[in-house]
PDB file of N, CA and C in Angstrom:
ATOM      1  N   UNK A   1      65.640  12.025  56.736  1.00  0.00           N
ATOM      2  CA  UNK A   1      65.604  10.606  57.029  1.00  0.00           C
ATOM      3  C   UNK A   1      65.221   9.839  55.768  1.00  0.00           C
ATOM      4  N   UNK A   2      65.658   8.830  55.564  1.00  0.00           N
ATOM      5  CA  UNK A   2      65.363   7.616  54.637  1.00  0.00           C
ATOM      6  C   UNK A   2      64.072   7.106  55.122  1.00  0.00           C
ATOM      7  N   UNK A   3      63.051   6.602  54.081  1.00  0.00           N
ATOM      8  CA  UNK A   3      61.811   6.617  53.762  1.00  0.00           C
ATOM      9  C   UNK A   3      61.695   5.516  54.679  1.00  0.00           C
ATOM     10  N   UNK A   4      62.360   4.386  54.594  1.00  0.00           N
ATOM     11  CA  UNK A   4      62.374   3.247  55.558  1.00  0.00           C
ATOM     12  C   UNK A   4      62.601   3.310  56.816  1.00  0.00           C
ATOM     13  N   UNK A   5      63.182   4.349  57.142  1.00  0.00           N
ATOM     14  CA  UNK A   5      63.817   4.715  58.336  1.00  0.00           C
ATOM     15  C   UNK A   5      63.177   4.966  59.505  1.00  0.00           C
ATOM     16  N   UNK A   6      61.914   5.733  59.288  1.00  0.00           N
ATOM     17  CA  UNK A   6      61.044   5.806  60.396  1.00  0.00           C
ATOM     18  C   UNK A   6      60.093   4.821  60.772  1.00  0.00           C
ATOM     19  N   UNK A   7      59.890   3.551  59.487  1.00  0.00           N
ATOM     20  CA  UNK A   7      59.055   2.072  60.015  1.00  0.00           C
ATOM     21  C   UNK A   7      60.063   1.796  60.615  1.00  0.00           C
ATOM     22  N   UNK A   8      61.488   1.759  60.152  1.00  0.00           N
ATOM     23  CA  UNK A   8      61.797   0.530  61.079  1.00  0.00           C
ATOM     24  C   UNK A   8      62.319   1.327  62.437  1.00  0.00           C
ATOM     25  N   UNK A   9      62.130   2.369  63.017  1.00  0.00           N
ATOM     26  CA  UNK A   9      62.241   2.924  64.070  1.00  0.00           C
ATOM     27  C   UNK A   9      61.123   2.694  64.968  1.00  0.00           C
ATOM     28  N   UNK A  10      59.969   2.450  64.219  1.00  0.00           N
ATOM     29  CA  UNK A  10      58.379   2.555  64.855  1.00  0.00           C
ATOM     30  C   UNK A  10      58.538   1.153  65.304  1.00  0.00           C
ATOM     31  N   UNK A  11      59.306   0.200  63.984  1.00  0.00           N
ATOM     32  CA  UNK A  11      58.620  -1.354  64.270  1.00  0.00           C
ATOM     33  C   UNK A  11      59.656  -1.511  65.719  1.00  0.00           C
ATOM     34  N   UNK A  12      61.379  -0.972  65.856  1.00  0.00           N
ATOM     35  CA  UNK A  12      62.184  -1.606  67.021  1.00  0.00           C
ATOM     36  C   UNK A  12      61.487  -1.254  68.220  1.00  0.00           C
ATOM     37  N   UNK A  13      60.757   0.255  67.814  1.00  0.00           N
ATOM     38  CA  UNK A  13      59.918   0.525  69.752  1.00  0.00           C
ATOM     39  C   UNK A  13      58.952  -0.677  69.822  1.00  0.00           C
ATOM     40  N   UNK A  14      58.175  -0.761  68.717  1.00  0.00           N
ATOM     41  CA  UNK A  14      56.375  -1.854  69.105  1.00  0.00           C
ATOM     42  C   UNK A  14      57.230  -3.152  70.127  1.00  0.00           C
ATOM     43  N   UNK A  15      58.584  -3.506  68.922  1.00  0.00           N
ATOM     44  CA  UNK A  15      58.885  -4.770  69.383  1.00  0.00           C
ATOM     45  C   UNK A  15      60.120  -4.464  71.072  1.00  0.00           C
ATOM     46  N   UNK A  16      60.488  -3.460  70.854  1.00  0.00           N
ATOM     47  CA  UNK A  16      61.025  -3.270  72.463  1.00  0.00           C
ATOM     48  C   UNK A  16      60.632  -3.190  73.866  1.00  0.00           C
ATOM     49  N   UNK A  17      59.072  -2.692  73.162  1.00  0.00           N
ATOM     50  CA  UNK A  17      58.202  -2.268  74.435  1.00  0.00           C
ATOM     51  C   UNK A  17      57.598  -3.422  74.979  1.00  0.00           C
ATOM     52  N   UNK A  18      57.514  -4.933  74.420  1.00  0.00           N
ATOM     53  CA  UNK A  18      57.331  -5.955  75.197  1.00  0.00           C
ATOM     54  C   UNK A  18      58.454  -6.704  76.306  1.00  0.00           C
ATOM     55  N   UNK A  19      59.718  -5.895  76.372  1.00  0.00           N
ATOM     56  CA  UNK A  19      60.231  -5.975  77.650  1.00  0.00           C
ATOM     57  C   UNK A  19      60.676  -5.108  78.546  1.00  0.00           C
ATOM     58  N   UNK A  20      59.570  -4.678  78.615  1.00  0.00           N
ATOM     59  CA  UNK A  20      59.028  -4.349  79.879  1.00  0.00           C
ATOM     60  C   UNK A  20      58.863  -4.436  80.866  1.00  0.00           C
ATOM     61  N   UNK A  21      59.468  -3.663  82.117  1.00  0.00           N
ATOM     62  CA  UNK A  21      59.444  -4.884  83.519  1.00  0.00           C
ATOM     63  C   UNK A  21      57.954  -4.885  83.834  1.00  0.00           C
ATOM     64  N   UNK A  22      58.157  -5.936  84.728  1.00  0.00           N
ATOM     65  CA  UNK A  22      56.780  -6.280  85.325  1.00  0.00           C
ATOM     66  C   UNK A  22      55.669  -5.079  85.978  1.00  0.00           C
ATOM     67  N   UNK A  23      56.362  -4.335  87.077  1.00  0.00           N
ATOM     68  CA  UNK A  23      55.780  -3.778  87.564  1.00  0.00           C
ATOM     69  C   UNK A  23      55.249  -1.984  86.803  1.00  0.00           C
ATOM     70  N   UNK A  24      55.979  -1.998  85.752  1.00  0.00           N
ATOM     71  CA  UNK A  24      55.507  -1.038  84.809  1.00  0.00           C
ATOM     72  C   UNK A  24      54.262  -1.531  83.498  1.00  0.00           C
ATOM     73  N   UNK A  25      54.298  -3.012  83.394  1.00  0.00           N
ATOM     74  CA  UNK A  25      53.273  -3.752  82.750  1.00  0.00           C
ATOM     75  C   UNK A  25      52.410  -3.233  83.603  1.00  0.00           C
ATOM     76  N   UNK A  26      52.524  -3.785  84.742  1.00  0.00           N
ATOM     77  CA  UNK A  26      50.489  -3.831  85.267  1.00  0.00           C
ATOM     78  C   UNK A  26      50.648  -2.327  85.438  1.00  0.00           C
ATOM     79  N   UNK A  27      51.191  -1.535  85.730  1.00  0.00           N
ATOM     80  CA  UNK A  27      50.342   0.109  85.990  1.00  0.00           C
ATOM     81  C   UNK A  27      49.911   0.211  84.406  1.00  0.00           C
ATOM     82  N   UNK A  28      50.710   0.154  83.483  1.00  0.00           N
ATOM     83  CA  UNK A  28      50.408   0.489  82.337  1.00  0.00           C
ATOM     84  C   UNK A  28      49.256  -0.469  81.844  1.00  0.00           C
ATOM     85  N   UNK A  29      48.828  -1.661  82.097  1.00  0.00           N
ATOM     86  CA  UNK A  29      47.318  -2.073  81.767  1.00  0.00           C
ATOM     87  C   UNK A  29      46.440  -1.598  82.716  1.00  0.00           C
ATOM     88  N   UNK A  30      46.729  -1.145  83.540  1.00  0.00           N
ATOM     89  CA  UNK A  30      45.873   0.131  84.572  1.00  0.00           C
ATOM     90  C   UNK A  30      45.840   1.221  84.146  1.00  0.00           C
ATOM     91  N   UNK A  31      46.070   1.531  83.624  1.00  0.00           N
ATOM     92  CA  UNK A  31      46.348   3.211  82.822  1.00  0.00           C
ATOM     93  C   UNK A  31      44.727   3.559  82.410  1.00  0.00           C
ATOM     94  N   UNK A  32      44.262   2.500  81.655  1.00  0.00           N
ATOM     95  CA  UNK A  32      42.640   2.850  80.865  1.00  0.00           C
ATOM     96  C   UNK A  32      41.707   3.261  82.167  1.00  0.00           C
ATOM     97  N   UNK A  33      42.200   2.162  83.300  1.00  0.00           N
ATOM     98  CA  UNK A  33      41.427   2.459  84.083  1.00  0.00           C
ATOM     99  C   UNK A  33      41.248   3.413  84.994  1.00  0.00           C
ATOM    100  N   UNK A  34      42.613   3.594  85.572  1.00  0.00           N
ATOM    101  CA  UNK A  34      43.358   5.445  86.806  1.00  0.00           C
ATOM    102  C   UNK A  34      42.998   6.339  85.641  1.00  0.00           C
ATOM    103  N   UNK A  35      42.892   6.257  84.236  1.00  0.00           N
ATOM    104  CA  UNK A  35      42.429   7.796  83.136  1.00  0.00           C
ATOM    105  C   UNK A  35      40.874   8.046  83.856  1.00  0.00           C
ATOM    106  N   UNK A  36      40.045   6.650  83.487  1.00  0.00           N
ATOM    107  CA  UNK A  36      38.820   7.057  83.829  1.00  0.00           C
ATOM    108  C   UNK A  36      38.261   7.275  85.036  1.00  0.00           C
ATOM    109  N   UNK A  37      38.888   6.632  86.081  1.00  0.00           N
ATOM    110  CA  UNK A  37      38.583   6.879  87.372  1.00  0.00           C
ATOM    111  C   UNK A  37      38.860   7.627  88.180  1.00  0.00           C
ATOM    112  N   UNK A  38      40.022   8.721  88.187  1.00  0.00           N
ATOM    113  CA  UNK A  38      40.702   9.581  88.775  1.00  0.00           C
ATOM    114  C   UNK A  38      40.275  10.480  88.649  1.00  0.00           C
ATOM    115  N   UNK A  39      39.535  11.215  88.028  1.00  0.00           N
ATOM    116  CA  UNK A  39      38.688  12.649  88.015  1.00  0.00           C
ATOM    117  C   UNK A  39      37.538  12.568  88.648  1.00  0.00           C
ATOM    118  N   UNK A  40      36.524  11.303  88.700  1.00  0.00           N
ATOM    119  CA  UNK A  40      35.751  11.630  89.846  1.00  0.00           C
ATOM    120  C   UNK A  40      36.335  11.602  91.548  1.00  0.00           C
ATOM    121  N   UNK A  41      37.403  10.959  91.460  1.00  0.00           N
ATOM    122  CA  UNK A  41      38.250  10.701  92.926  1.00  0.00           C
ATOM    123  C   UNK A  41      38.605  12.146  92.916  1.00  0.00           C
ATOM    124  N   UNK A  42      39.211  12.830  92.095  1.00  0.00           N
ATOM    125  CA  UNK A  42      40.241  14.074  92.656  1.00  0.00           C
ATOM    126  C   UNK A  42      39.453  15.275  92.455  1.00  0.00           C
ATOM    127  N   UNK A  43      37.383  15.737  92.279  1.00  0.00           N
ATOM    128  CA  UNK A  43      37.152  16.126  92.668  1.00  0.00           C
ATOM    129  C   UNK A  43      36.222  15.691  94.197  1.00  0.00           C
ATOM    130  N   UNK A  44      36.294  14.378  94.459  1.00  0.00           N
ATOM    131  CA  UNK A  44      35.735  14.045  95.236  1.00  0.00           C
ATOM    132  C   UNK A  44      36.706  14.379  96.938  1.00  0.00           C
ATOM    133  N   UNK A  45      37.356  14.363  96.649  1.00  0.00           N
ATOM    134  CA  UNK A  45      39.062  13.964  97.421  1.00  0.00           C
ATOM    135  C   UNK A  45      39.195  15.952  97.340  1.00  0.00           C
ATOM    136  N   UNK A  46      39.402  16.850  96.977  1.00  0.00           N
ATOM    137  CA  UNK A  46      39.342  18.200  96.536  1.00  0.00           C
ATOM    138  C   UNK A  46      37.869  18.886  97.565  1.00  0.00           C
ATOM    139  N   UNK A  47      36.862  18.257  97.658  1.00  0.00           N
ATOM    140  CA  UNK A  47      35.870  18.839  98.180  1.00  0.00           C
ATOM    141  C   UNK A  47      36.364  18.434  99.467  1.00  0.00           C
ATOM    142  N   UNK A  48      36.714  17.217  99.806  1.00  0.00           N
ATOM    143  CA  UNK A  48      37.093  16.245 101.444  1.00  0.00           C
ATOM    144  C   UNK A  48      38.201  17.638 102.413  1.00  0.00           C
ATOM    145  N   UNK A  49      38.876  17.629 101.095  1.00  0.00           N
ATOM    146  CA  UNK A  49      40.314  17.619 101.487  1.00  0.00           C
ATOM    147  C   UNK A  49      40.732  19.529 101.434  1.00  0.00           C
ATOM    148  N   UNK A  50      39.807  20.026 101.371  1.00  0.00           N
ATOM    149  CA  UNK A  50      39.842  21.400 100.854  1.00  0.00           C
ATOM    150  C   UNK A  50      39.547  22.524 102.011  1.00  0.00           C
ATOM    151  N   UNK A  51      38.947  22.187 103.061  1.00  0.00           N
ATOM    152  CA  UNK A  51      38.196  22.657 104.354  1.00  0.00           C
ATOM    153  C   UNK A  51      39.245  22.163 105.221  1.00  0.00           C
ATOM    154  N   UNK A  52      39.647  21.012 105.401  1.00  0.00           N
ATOM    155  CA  UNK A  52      40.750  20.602 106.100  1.00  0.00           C
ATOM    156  C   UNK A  52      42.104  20.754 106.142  1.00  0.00           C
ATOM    157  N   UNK A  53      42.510  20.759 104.699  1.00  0.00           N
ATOM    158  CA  UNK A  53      44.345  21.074 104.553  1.00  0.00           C
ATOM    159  C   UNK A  53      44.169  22.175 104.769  1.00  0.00           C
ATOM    160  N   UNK A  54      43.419  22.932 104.015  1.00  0.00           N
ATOM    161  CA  UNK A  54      43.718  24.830 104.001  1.00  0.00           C
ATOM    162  C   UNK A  54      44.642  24.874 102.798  1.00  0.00           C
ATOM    163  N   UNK A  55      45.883  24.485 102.920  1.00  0.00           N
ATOM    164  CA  UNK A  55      46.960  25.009 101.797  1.00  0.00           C
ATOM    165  C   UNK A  55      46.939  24.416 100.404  1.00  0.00           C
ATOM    166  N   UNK A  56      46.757  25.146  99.293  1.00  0.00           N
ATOM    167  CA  UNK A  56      46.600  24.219  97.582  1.00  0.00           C
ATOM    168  C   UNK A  56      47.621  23.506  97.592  1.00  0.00           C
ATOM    169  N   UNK A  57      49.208  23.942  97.720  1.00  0.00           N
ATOM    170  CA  UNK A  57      49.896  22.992  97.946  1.00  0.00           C
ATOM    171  C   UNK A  57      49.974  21.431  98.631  1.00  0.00           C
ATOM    172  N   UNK A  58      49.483  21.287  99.745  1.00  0.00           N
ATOM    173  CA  UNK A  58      49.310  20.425 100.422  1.00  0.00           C
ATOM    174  C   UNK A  58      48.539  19.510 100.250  1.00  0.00           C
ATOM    175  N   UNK A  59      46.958  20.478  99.835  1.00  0.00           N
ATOM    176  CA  UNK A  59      45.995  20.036  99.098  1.00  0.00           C
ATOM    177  C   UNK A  59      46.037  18.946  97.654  1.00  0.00           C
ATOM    178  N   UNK A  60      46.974  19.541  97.093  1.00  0.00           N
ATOM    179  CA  UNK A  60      47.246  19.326  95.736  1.00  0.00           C
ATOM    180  C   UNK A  60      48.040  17.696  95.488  1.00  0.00           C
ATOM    181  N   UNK A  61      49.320  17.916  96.525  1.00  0.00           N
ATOM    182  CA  UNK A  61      49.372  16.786  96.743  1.00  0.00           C
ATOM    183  C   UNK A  61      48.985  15.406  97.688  1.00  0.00           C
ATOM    184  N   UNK A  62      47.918  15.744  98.487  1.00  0.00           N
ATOM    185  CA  UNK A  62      47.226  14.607  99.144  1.00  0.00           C
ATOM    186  C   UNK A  62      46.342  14.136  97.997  1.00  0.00           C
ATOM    187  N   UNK A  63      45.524  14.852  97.209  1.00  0.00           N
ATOM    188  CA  UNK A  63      44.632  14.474  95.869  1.00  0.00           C
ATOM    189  C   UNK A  63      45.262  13.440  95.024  1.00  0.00           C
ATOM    190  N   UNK A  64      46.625  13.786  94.804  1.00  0.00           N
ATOM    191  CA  UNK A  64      46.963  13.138  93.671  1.00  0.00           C
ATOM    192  C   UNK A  64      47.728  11.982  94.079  1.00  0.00           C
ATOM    193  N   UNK A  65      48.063  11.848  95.392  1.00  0.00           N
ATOM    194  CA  UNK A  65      48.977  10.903  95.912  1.00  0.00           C
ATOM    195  C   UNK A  65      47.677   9.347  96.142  1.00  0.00           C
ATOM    196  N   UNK A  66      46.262   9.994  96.979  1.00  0.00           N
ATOM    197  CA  UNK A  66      45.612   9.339  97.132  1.00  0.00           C
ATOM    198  C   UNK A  66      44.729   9.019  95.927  1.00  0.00           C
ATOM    199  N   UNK A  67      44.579   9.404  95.125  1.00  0.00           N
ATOM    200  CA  UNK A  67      43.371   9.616  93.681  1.00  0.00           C
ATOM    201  C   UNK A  67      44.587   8.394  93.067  1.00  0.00           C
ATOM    202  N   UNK A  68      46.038   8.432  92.715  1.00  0.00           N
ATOM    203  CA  UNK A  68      47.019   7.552  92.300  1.00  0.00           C
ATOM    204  C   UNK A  68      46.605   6.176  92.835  1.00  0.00           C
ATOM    205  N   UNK A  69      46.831   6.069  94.360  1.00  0.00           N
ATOM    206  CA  UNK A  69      46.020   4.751  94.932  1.00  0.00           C
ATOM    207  C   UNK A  69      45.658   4.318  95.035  1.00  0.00           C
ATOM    208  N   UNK A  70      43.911   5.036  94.760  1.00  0.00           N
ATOM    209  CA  UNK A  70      42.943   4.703  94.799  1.00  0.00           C
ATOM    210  C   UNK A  70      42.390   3.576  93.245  1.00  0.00           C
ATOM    211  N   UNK A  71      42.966   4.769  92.303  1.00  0.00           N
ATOM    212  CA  UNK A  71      42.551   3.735  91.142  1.00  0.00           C
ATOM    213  C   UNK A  71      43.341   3.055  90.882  1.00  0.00           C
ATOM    214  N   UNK A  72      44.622   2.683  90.907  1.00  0.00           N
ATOM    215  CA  UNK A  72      44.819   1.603  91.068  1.00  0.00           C
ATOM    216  C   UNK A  72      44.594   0.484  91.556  1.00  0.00           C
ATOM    217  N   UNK A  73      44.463   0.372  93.304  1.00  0.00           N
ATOM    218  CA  UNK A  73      43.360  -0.386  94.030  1.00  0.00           C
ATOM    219  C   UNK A  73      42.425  -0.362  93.018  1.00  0.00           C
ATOM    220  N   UNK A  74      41.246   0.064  92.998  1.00  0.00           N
ATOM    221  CA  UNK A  74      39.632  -0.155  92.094  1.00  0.00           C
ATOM    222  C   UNK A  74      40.165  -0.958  90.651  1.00  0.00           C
ATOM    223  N   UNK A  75      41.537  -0.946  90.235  1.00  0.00           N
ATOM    224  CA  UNK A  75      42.255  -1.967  88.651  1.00  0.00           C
ATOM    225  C   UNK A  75      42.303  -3.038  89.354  1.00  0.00           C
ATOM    226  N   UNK A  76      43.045  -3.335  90.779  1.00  0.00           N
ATOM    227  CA  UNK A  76      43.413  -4.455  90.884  1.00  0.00           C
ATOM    228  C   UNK A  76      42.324  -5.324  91.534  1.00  0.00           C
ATOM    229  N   UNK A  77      41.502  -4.424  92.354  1.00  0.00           N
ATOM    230  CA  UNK A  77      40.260  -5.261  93.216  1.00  0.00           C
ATOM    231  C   UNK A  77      39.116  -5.545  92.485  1.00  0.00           C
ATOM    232  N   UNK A  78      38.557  -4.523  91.446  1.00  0.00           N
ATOM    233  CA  UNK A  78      37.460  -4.548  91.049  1.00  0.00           C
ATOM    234  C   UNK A  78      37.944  -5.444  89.290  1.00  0.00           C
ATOM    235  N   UNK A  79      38.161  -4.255  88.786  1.00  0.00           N
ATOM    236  CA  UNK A  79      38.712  -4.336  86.928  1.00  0.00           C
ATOM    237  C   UNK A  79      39.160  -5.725  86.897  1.00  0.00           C
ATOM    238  N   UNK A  80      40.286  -6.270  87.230  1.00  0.00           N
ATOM    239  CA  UNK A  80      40.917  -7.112  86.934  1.00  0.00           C
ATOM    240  C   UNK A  80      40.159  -8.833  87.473  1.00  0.00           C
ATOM    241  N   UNK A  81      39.287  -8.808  88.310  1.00  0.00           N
ATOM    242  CA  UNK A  81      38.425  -9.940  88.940  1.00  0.00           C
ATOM    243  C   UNK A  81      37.244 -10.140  88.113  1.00  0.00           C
ATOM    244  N   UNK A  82      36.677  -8.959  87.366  1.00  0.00           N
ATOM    245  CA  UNK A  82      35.791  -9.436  86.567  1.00  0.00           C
ATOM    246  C   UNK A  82      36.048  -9.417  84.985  1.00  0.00           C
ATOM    247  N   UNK A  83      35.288 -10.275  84.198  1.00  0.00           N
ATOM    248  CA  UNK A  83      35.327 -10.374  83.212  1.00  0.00           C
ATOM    249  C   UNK A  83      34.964  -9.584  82.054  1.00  0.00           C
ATOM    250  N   UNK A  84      34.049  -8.721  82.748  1.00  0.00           N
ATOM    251  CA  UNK A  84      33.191  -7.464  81.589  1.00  0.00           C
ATOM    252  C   UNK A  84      33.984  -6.101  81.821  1.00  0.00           C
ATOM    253  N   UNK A  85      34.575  -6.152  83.421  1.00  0.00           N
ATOM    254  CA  UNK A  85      35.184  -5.033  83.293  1.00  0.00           C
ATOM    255  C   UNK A  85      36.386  -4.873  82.907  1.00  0.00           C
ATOM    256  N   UNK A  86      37.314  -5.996  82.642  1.00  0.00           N
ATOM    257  CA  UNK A  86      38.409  -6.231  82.179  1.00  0.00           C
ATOM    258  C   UNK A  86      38.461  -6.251  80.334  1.00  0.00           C
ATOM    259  N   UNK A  87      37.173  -6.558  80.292  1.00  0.00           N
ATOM    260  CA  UNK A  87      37.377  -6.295  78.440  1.00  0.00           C
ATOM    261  C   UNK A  87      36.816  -5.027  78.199  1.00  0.00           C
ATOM    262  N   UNK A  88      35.716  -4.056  78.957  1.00  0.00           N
ATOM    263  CA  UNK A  88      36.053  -2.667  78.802  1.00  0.00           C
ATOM    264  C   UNK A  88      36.895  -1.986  78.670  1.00  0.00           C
ATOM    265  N   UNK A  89      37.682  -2.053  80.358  1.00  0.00           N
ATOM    266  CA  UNK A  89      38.651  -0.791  80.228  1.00  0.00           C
ATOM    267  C   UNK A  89      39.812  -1.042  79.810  1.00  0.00           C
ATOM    268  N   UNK A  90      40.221  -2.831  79.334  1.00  0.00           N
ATOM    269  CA  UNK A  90      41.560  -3.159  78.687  1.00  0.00           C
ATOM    270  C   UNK A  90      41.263  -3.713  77.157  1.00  0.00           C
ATOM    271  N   UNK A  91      40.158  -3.618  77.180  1.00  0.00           N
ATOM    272  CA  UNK A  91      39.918  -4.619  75.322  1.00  0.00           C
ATOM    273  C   UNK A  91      40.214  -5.572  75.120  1.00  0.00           C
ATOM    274  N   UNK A  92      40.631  -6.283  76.473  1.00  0.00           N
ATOM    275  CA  UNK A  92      41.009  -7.365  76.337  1.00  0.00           C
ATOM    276  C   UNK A  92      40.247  -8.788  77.228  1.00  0.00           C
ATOM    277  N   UNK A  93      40.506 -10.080  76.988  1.00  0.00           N
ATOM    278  CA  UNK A  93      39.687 -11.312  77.492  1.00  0.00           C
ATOM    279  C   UNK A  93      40.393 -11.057  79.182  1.00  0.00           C
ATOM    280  N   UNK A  94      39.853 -11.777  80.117  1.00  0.00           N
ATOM    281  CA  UNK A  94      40.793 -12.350  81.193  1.00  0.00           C
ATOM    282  C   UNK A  94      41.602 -12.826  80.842  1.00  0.00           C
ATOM    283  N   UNK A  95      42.766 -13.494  81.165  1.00  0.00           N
ATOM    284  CA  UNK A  95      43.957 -14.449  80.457  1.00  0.00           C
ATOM    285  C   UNK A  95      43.742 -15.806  81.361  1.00  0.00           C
ATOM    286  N   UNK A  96      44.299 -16.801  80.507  1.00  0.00           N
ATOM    287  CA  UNK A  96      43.428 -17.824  81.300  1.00  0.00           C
ATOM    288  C   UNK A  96      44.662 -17.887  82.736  1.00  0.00           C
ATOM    289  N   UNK A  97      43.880 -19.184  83.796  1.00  0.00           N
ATOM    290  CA  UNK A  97      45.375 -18.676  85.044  1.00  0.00           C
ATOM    291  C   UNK A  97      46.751 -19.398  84.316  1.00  0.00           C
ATOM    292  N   UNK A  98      47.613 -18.825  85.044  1.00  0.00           N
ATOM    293  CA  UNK A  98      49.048 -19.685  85.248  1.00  0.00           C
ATOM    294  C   UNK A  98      49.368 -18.954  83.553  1.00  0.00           C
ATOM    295  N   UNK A  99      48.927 -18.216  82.920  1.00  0.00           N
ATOM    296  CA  UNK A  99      49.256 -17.534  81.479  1.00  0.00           C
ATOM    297  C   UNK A  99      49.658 -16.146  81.938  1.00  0.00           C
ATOM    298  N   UNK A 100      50.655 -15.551  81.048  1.00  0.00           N
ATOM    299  CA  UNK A 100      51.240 -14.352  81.180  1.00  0.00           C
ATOM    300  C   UNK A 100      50.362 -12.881  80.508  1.00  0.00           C
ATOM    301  N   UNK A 101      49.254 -12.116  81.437  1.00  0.00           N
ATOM    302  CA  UNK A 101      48.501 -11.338  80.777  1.00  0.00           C
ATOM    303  C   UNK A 101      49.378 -10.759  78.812  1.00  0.00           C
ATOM    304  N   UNK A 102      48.216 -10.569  77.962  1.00  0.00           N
ATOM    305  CA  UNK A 102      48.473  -9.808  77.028  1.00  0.00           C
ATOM    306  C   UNK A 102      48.290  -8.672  76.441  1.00  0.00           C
ATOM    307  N   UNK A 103      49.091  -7.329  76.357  1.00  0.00           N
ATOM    308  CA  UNK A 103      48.613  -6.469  75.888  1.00  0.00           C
ATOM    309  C   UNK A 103      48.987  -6.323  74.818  1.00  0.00           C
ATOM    310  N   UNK A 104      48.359  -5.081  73.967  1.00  0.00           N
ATOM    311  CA  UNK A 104      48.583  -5.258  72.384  1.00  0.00           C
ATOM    312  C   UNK A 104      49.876  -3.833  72.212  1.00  0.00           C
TER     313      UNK A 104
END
C-alpha cells in the first residue's frame, strides 16, 4: 500500500461512520454502558436461571437475551436522565433538548 493510503482509508471510515442509522447510534452510545453492566446481570441471571432451566443451552440463551435488555433499559432509564452518569459512561455532556446527541 501507498504511505497515504491507509490515512485516507482511516479518515473515509471516521467520516462514514457518522451516518449511521439511528437506531444503531443509541445502542452504540450504550455500548460503555451494556460492557459494564452485563457481567454483574449474567452472573446474577446464571445463579436465577440455573436451578430452573436445567439445560446450558437454554440457560445460555435466556442470560444473554435478558442481560441484552436489561442494560440497555438501565442506558436508557438510568445513564441517559442523569447528568454524572452520562459523562461517565459516555464522556460526554447531556446534549442540550431538541439537539442531535454527539459522539466522538
Amino acid at each position: 500500500m501507498l504511505p497515504g493510503t491507509s490515512a485516507l482509508l482511516i479518515l473515509r471510515s471516521a467520516l462514514s461512520i457518522r451516518r449511521v442509522s439511528r437506531p444503531l447510534r443509541r445502542i452504540a452510545d450504550a455500548s460503555l454502558t451494556i460492557y459494564l453492566v452485563h457481567f454483574p446481570l449474567v452472573k446474577l441471571l446464571q445463579a436465577l436461571a440455573g436451578d430452573v432451566l436445567r439445560h446450558d443451552y437454554l440457560t445460555f440463551a435466556f442470560v444473554v437475551s435478558i442481560t441484552a435488555i436489561l442494560s440497555y433499559a438501565f442506558h436508557t432509564r438510568v445513564v441517559v436522565r442523569s447528568p454524572v452518569l452520562l459523562w461517565l459512561f459516555n464522556g460526554a455532556p447531556r446534549p442540550a433538548p431538541g439537539t442531535v446527541p454527539r459522539t466522538a
